[in-house]
N, C-alpha and C. Protein backbone atom coordinates (compact mmCIF):
# COMPACT_ATOMS: atom_id res chain seq x y z
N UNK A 1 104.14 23.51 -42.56
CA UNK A 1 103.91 24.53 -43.56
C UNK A 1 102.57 25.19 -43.26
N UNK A 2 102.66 26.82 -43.12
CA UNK A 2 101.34 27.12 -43.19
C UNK A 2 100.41 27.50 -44.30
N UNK A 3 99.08 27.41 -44.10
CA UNK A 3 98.16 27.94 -45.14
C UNK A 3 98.23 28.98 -45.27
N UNK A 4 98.79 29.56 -46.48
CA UNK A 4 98.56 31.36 -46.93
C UNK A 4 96.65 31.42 -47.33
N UNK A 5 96.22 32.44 -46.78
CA UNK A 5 95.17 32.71 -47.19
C UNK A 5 95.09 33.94 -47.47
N UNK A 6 93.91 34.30 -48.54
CA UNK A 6 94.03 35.98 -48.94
C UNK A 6 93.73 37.14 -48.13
N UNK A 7 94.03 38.08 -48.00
CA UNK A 7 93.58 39.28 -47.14
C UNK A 7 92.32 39.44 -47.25
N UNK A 8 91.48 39.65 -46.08
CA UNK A 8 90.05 39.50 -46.17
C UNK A 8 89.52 40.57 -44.67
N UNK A 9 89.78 41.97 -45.41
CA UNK A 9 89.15 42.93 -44.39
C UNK A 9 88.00 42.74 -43.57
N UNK A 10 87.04 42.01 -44.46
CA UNK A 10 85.83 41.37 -43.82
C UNK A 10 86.40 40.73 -42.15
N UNK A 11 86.91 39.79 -42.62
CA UNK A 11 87.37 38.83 -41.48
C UNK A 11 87.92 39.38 -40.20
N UNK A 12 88.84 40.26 -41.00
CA UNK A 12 89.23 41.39 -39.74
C UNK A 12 88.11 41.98 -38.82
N UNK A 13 87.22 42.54 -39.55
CA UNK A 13 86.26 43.55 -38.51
C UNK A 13 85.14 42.38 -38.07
N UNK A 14 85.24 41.00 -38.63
CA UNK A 14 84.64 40.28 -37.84
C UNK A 14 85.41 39.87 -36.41
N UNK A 15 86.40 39.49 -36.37
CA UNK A 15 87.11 39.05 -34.81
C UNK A 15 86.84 39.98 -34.42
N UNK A 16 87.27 41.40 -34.81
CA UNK A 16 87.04 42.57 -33.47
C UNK A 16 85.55 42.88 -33.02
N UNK A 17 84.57 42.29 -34.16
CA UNK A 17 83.43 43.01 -33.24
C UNK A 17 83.12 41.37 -32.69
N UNK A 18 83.82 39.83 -33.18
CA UNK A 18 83.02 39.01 -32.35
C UNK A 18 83.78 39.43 -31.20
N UNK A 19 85.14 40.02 -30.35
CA UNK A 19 85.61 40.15 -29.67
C UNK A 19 85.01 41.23 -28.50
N UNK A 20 84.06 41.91 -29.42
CA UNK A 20 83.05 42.45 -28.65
C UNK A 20 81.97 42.44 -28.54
N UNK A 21 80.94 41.85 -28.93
CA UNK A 21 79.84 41.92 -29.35
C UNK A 21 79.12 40.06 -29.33
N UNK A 22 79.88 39.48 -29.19
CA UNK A 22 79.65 38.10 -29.05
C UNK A 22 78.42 37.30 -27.83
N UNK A 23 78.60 38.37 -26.64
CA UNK A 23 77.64 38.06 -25.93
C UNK A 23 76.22 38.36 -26.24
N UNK A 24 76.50 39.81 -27.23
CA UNK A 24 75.52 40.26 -27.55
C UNK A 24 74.39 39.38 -28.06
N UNK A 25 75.33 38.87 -29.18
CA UNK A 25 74.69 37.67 -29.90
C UNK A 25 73.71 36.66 -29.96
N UNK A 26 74.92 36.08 -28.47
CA UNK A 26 73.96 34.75 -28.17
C UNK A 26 72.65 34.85 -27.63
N UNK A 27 73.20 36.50 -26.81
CA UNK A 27 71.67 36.84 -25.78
C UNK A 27 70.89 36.85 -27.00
N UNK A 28 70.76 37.39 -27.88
CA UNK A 28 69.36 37.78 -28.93
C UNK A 28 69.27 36.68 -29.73
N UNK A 29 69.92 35.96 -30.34
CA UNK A 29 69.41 34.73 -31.12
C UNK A 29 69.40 33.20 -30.33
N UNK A 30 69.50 33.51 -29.46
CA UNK A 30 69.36 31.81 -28.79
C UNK A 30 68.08 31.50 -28.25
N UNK A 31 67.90 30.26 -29.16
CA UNK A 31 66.50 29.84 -29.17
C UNK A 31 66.01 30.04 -30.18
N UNK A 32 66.66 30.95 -31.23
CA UNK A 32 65.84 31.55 -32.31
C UNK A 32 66.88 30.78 -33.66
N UNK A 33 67.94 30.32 -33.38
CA UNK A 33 69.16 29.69 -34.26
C UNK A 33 68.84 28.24 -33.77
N UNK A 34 69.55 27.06 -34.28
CA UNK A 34 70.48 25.80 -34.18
C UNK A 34 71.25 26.13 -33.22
N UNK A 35 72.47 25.50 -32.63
CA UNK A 35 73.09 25.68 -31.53
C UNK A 35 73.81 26.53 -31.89
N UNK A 36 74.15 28.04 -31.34
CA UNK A 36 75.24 28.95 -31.68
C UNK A 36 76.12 28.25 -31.22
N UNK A 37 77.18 27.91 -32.43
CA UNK A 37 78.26 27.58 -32.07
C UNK A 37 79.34 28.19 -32.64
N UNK A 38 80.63 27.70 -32.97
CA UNK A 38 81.82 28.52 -33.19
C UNK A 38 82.01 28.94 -34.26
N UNK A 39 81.03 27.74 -35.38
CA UNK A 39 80.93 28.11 -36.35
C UNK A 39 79.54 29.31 -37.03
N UNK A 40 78.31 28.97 -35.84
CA UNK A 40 77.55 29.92 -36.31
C UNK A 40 78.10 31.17 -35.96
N UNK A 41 78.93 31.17 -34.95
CA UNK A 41 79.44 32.69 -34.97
C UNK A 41 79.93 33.33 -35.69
N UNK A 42 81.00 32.76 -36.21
CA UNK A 42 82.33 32.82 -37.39
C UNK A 42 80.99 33.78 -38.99
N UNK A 43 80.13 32.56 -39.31
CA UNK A 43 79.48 32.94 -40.43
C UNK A 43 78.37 34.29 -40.02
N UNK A 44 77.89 34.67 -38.73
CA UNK A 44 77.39 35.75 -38.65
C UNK A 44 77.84 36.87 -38.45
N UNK A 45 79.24 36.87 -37.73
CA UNK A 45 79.90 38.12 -37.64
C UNK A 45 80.87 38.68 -39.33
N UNK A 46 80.73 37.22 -39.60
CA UNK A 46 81.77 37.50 -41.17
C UNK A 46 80.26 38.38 -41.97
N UNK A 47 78.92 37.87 -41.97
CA UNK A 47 78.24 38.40 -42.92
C UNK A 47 77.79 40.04 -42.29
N UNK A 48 77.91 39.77 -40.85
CA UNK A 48 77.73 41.23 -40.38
C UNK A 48 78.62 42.42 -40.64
N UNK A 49 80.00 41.58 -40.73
CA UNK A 49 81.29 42.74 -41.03
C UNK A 49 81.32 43.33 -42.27
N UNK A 50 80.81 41.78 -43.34
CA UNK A 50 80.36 42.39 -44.87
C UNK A 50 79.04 43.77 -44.93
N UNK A 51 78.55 43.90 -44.37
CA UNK A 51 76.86 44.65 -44.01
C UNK A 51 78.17 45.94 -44.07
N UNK A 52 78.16 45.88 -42.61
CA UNK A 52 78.70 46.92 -42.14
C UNK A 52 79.78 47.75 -42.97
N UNK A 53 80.56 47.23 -44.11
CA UNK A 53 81.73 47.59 -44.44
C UNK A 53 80.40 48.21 -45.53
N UNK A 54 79.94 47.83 -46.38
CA UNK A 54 79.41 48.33 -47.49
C UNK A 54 78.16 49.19 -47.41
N UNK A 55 77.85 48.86 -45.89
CA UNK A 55 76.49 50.04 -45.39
C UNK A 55 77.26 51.34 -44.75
N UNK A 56 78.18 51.52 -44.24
CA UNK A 56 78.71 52.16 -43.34
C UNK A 56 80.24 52.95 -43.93
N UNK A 57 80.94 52.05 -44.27
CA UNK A 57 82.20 52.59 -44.32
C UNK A 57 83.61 51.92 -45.95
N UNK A 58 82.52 51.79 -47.09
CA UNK A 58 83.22 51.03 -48.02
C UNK A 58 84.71 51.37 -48.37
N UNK A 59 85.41 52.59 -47.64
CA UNK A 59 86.52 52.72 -47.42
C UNK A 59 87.54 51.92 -46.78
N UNK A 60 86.78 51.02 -45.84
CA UNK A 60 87.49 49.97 -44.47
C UNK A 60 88.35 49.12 -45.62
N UNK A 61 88.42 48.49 -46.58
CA UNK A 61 88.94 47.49 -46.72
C UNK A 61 90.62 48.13 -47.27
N UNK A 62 90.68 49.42 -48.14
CA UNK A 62 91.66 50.06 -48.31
C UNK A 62 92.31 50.24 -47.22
N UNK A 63 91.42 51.54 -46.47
CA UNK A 63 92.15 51.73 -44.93
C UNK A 63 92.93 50.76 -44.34
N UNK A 64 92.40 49.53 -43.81
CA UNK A 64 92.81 48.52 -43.36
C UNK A 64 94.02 47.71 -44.12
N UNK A 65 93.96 47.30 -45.11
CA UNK A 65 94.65 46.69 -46.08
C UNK A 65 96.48 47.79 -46.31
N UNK A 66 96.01 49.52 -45.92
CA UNK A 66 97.66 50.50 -46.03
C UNK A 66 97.86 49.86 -44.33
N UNK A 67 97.37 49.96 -42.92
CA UNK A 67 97.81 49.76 -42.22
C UNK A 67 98.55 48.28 -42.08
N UNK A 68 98.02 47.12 -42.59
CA UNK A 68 98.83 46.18 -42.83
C UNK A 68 100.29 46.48 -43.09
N UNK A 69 99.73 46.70 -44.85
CA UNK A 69 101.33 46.89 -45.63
C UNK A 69 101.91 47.52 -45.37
N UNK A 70 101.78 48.84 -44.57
CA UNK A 70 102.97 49.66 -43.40
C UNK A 70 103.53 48.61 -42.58
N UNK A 71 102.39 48.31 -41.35
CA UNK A 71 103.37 47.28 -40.35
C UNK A 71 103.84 46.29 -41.41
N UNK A 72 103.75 45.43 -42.38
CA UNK A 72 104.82 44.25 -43.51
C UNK A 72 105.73 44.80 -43.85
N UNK A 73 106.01 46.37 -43.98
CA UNK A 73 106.52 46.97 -44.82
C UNK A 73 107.85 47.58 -44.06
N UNK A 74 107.26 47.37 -42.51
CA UNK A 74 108.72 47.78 -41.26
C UNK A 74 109.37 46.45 -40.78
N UNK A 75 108.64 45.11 -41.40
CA UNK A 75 109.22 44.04 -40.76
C UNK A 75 108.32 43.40 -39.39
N UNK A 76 106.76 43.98 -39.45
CA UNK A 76 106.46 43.64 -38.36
C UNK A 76 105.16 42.55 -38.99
N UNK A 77 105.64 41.57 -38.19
CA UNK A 77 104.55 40.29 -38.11
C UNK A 77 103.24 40.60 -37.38
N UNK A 78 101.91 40.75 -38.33
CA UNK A 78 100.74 41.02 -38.23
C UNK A 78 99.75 39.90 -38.19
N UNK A 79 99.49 39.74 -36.92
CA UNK A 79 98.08 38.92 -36.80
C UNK A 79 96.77 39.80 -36.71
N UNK A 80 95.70 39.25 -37.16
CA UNK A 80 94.43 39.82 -36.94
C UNK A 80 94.00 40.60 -35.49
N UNK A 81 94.74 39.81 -34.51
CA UNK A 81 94.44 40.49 -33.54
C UNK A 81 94.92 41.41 -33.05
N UNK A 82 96.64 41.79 -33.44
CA UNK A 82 97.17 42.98 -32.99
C UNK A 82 97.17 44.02 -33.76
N UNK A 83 96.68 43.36 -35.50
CA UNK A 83 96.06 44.41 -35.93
C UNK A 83 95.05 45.05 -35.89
N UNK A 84 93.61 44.75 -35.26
CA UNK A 84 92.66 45.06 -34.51
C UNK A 84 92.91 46.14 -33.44
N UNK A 85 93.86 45.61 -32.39
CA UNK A 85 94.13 46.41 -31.36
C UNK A 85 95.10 46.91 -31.33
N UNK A 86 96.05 47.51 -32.49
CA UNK A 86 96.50 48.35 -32.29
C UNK A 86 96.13 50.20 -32.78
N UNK A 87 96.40 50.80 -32.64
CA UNK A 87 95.86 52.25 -33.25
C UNK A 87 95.63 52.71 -34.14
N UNK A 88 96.15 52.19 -35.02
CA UNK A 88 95.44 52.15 -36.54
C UNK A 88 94.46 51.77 -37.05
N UNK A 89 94.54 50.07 -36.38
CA UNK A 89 93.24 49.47 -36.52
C UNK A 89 92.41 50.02 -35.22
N UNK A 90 92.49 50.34 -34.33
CA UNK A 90 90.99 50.57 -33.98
C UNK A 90 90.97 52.08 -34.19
N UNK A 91 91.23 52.51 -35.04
CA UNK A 91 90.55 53.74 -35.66
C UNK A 91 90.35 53.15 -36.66
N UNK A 92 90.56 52.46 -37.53
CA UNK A 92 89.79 52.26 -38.45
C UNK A 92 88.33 51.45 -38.40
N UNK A 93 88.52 50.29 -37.44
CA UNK A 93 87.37 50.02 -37.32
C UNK A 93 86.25 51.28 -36.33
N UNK A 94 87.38 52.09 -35.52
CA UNK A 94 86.20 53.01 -35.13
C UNK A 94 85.34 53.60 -36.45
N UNK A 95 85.94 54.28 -36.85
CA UNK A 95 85.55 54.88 -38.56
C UNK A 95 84.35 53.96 -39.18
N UNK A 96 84.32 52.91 -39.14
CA UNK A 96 83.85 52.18 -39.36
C UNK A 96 82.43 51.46 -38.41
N UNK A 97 82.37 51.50 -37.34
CA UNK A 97 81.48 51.48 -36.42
C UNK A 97 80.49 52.65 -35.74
N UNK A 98 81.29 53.74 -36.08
CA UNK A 98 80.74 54.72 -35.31
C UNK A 98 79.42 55.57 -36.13
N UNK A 99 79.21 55.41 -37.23
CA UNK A 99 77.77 55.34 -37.77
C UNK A 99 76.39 54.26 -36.89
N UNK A 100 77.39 53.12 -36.71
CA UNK A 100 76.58 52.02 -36.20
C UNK A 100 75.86 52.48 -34.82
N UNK A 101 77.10 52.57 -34.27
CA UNK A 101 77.02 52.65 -32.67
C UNK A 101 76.22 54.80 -31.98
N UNK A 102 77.11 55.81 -33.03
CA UNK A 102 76.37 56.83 -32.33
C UNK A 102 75.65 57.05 -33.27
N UNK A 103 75.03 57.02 -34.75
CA UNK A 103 74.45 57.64 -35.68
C UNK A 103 72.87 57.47 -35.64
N UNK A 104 72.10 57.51 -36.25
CA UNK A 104 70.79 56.94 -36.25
C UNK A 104 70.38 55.44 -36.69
N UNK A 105 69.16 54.98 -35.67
CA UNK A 105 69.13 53.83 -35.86
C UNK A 105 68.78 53.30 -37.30
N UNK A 106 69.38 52.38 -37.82
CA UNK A 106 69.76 51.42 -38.98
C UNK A 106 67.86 51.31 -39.41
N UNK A 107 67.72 51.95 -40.71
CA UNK A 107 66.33 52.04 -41.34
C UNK A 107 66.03 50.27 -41.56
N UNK A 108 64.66 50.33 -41.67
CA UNK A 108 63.67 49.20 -41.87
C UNK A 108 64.72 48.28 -42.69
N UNK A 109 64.45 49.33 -44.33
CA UNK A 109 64.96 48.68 -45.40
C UNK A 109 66.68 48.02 -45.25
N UNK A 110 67.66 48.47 -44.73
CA UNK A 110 68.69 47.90 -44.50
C UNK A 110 68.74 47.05 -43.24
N UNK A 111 68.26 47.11 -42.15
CA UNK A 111 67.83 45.84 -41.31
C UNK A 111 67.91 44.30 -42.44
N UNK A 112 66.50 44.93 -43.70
CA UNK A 112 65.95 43.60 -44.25
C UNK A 112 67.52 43.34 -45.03
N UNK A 113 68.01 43.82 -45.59
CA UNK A 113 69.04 44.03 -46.39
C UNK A 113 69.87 42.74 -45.77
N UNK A 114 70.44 43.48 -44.71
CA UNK A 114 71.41 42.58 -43.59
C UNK A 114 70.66 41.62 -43.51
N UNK A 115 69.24 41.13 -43.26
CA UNK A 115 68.41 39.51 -42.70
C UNK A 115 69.11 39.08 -43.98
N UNK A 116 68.59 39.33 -45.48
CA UNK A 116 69.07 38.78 -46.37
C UNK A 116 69.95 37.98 -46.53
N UNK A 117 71.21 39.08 -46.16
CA UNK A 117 72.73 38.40 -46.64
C UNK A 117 73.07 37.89 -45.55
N UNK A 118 72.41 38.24 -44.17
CA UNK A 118 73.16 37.15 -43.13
C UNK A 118 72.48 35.74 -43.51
N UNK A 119 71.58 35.72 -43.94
CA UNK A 119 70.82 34.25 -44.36
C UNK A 119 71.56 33.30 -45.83
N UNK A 120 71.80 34.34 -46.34
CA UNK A 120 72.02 33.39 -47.60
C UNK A 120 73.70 33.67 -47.70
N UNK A 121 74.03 33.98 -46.60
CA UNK A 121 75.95 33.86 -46.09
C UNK A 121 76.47 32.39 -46.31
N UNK A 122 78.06 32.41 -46.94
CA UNK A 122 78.39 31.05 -47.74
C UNK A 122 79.67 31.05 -46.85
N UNK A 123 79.77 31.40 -45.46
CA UNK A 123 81.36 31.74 -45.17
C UNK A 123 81.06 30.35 -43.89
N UNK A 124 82.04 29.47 -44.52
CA UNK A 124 81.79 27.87 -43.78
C UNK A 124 83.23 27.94 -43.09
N UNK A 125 84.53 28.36 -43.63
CA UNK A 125 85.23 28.40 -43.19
C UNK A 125 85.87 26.82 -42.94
N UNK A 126 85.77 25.96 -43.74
CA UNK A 126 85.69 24.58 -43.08
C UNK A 126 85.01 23.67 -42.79
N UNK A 127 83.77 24.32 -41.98
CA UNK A 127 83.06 24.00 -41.47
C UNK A 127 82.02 23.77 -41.71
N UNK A 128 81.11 22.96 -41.55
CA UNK A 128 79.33 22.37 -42.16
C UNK A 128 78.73 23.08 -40.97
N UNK A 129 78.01 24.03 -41.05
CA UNK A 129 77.11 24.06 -40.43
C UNK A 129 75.42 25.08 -41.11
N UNK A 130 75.11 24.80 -40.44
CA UNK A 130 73.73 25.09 -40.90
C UNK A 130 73.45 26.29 -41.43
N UNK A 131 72.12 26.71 -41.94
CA UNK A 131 72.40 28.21 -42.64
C UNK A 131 71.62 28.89 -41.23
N UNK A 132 72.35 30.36 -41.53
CA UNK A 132 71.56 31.29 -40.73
C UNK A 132 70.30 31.56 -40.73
N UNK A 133 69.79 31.81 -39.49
CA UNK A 133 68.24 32.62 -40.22
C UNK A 133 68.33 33.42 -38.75
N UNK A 134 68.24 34.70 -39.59
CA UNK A 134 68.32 36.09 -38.87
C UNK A 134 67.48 36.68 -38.91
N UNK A 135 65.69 36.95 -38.04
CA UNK A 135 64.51 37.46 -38.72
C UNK A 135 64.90 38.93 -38.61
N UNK A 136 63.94 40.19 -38.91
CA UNK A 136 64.00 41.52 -38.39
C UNK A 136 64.05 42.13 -37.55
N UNK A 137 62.80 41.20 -36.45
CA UNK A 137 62.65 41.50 -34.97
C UNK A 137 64.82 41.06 -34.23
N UNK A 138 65.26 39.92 -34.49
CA UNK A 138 65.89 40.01 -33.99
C UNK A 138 67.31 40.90 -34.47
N UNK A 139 67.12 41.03 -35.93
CA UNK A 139 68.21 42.07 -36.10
C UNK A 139 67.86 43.15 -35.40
N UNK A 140 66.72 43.35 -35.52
CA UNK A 140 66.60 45.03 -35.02
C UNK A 140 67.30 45.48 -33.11
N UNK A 141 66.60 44.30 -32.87
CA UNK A 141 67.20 43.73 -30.81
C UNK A 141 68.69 43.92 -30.66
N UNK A 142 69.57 43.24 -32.17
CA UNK A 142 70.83 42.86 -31.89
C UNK A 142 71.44 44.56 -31.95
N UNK A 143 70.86 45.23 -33.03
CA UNK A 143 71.73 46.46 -33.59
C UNK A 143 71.26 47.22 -32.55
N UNK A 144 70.22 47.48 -31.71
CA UNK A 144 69.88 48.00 -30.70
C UNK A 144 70.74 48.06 -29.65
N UNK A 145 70.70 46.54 -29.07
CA UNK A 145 71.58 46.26 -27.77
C UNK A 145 73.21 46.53 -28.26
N UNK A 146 73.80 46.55 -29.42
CA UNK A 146 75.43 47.21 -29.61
C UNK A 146 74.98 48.55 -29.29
N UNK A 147 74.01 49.28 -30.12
CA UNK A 147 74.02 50.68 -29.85
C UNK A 147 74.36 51.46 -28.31
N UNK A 148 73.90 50.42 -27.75
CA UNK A 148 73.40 50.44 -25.78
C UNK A 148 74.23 50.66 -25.27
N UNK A 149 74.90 48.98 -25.44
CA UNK A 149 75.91 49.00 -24.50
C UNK A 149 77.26 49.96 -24.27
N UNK A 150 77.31 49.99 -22.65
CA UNK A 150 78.52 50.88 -22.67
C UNK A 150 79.67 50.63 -23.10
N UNK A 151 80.16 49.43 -22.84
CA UNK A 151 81.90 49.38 -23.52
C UNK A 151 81.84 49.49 -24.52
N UNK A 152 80.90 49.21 -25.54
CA UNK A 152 81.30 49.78 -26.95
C UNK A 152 81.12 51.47 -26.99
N UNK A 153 80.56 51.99 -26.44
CA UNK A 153 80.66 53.36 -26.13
C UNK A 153 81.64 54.06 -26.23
N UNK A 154 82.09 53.57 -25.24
CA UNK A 154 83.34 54.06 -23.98
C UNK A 154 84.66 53.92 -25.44
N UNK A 155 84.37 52.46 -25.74
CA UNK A 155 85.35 52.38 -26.68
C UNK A 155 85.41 53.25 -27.90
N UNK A 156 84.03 53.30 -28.59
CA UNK A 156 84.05 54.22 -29.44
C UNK A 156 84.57 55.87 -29.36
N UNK A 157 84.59 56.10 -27.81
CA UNK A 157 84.45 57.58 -27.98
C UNK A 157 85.78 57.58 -26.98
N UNK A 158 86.69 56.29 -27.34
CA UNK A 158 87.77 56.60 -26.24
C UNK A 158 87.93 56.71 -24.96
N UNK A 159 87.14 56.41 -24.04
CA UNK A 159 86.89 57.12 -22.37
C UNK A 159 87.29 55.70 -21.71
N UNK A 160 88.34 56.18 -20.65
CA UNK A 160 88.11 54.91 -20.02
C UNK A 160 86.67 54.31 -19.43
N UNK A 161 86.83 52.66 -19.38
CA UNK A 161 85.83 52.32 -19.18
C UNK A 161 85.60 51.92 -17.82
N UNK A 162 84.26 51.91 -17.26
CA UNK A 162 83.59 52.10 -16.09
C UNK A 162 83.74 51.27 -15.16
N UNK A 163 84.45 50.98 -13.67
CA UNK A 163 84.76 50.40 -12.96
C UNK A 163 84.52 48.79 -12.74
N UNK A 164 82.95 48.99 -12.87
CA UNK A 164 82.70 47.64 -12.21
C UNK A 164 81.90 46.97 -13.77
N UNK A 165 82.05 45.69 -13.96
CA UNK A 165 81.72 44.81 -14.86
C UNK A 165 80.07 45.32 -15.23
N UNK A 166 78.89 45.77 -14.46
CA UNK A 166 77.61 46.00 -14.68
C UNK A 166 77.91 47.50 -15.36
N UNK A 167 78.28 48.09 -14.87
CA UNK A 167 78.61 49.46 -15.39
C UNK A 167 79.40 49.56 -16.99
N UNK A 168 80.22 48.39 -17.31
CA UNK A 168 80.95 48.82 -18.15
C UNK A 168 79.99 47.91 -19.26
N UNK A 169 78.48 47.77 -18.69
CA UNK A 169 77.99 46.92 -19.61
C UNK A 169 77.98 45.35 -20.05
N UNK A 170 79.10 44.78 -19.45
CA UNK A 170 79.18 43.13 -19.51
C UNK A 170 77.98 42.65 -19.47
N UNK A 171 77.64 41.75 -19.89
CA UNK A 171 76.32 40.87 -19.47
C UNK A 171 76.94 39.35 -18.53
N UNK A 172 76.77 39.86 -17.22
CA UNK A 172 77.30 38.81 -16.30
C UNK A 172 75.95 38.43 -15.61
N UNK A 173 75.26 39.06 -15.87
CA UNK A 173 74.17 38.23 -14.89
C UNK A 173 72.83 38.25 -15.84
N UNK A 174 71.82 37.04 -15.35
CA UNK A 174 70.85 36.92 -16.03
C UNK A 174 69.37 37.99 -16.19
N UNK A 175 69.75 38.78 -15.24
CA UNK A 175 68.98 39.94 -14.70
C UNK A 175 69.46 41.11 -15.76
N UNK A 176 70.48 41.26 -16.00
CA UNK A 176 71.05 42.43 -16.98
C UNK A 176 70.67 41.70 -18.37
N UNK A 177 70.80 40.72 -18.81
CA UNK A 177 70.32 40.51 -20.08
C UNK A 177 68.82 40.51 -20.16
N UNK A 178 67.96 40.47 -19.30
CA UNK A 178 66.36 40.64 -19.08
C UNK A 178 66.27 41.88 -19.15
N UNK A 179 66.71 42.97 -17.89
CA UNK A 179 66.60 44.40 -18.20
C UNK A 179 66.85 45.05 -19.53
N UNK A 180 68.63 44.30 -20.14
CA UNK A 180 68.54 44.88 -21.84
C UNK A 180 67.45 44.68 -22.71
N UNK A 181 66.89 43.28 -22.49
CA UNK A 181 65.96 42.74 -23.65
C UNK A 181 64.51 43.41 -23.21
N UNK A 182 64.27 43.97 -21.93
CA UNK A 182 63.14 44.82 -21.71
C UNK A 182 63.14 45.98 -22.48
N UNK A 183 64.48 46.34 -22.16
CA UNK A 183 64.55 48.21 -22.93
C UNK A 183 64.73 48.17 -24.43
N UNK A 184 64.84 47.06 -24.85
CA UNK A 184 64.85 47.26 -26.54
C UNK A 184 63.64 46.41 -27.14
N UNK A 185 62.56 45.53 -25.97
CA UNK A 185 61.88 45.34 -27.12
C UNK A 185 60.33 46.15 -27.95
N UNK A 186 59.77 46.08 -28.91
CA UNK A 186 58.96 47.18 -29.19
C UNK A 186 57.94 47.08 -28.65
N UNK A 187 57.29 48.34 -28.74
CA UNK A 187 56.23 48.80 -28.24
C UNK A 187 54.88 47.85 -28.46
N UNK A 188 53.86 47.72 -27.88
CA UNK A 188 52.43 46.79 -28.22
C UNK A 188 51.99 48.02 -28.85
N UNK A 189 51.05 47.41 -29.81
CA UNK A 189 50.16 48.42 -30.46
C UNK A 189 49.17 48.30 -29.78
């Protein structure tokens, strides 16, 4: 028998951006967290998707929630992930990201906003693990390096993406996550 659980738009735009954005992650808070693990991920992308839906796009959970009940509504069996990737959903989460990714960078005061609620986030999922602590410096690094990178780009603005793994932005080598973390961190006074 399976567990019915409730519809939770949140949850949704968390798999798709941990599905992208996950490397991002670890590069900027490791060392600075407990061990990122499956579960610290789970509770930071869930409190990030909450940010994002109510800073950005408080329409997502409707949007998201008619594309469901269309595909339930033809007979088609919907998982999180093919609702993510299919065309509905990633326009909606584009809709939804694309303040993030091309708009202006995310002010002081909502940075602190997001440290807040990613810190005092209750989404365990099951799971015991420790609480977040998300300072400013590193929110500011994390929302930076999504802004950057190319495949979320490419993705956002539709274009195929760029041949080779360095180009399309991957972080495969330890040299590209040094060069990112050079170009986003701030200035010395």
């Amino acid at each position: 028998m399976s567990r019915q659980t409730a519809f939770d738009p949140a949850r949704l735009l968390a798999l798709f951006l941990y599905a992208h954005a996950s490397g991002l992650a670890v590069t900027t808070f490791a060392g600075t967290q407990p061990p990122i693990d499956a579960a610290w991920m789970k509770r930071f992308f869930h409190a990030l998707a909450e940010f994002l839906i109510d800073y950005f796009d408080p329409a997502f959970p409707a949007r998201i929630a008619t594309t469901y009940a269309e595909a339930a509504a033809h007979g088609h069996t919907v998982s999180s992930v093919s609702l993510m990737s299919g065309t509905a959903g990633r326009t909606s989460a584009r809709l939804c990201l694309s303040p993030l990714i091309a708009g202006p960078p995310i002010s002081p005061g909502a940075l602190a906003t997001f440290c807040s609620r990613a810190n005092a986030a209750d989404y365990h999922d099951g799971v015991a693990s420790p609480p977040l602590r998300v300072g400013l410096i590193e929110a500011e690094r994390f929302f930076t390096l999504v802004r950057q990178t190319p495949r979320l780009r490419c993705w956002l603005d539709d274009t195929p993406e760029p041949a080779t793994p360095r180009d399309r932005g991957e972080l495969i080598h330890l040299e590209d996550i040094a060069d990112l973390l050079v170009a986003v961190q701030p200035a010395a006074p």
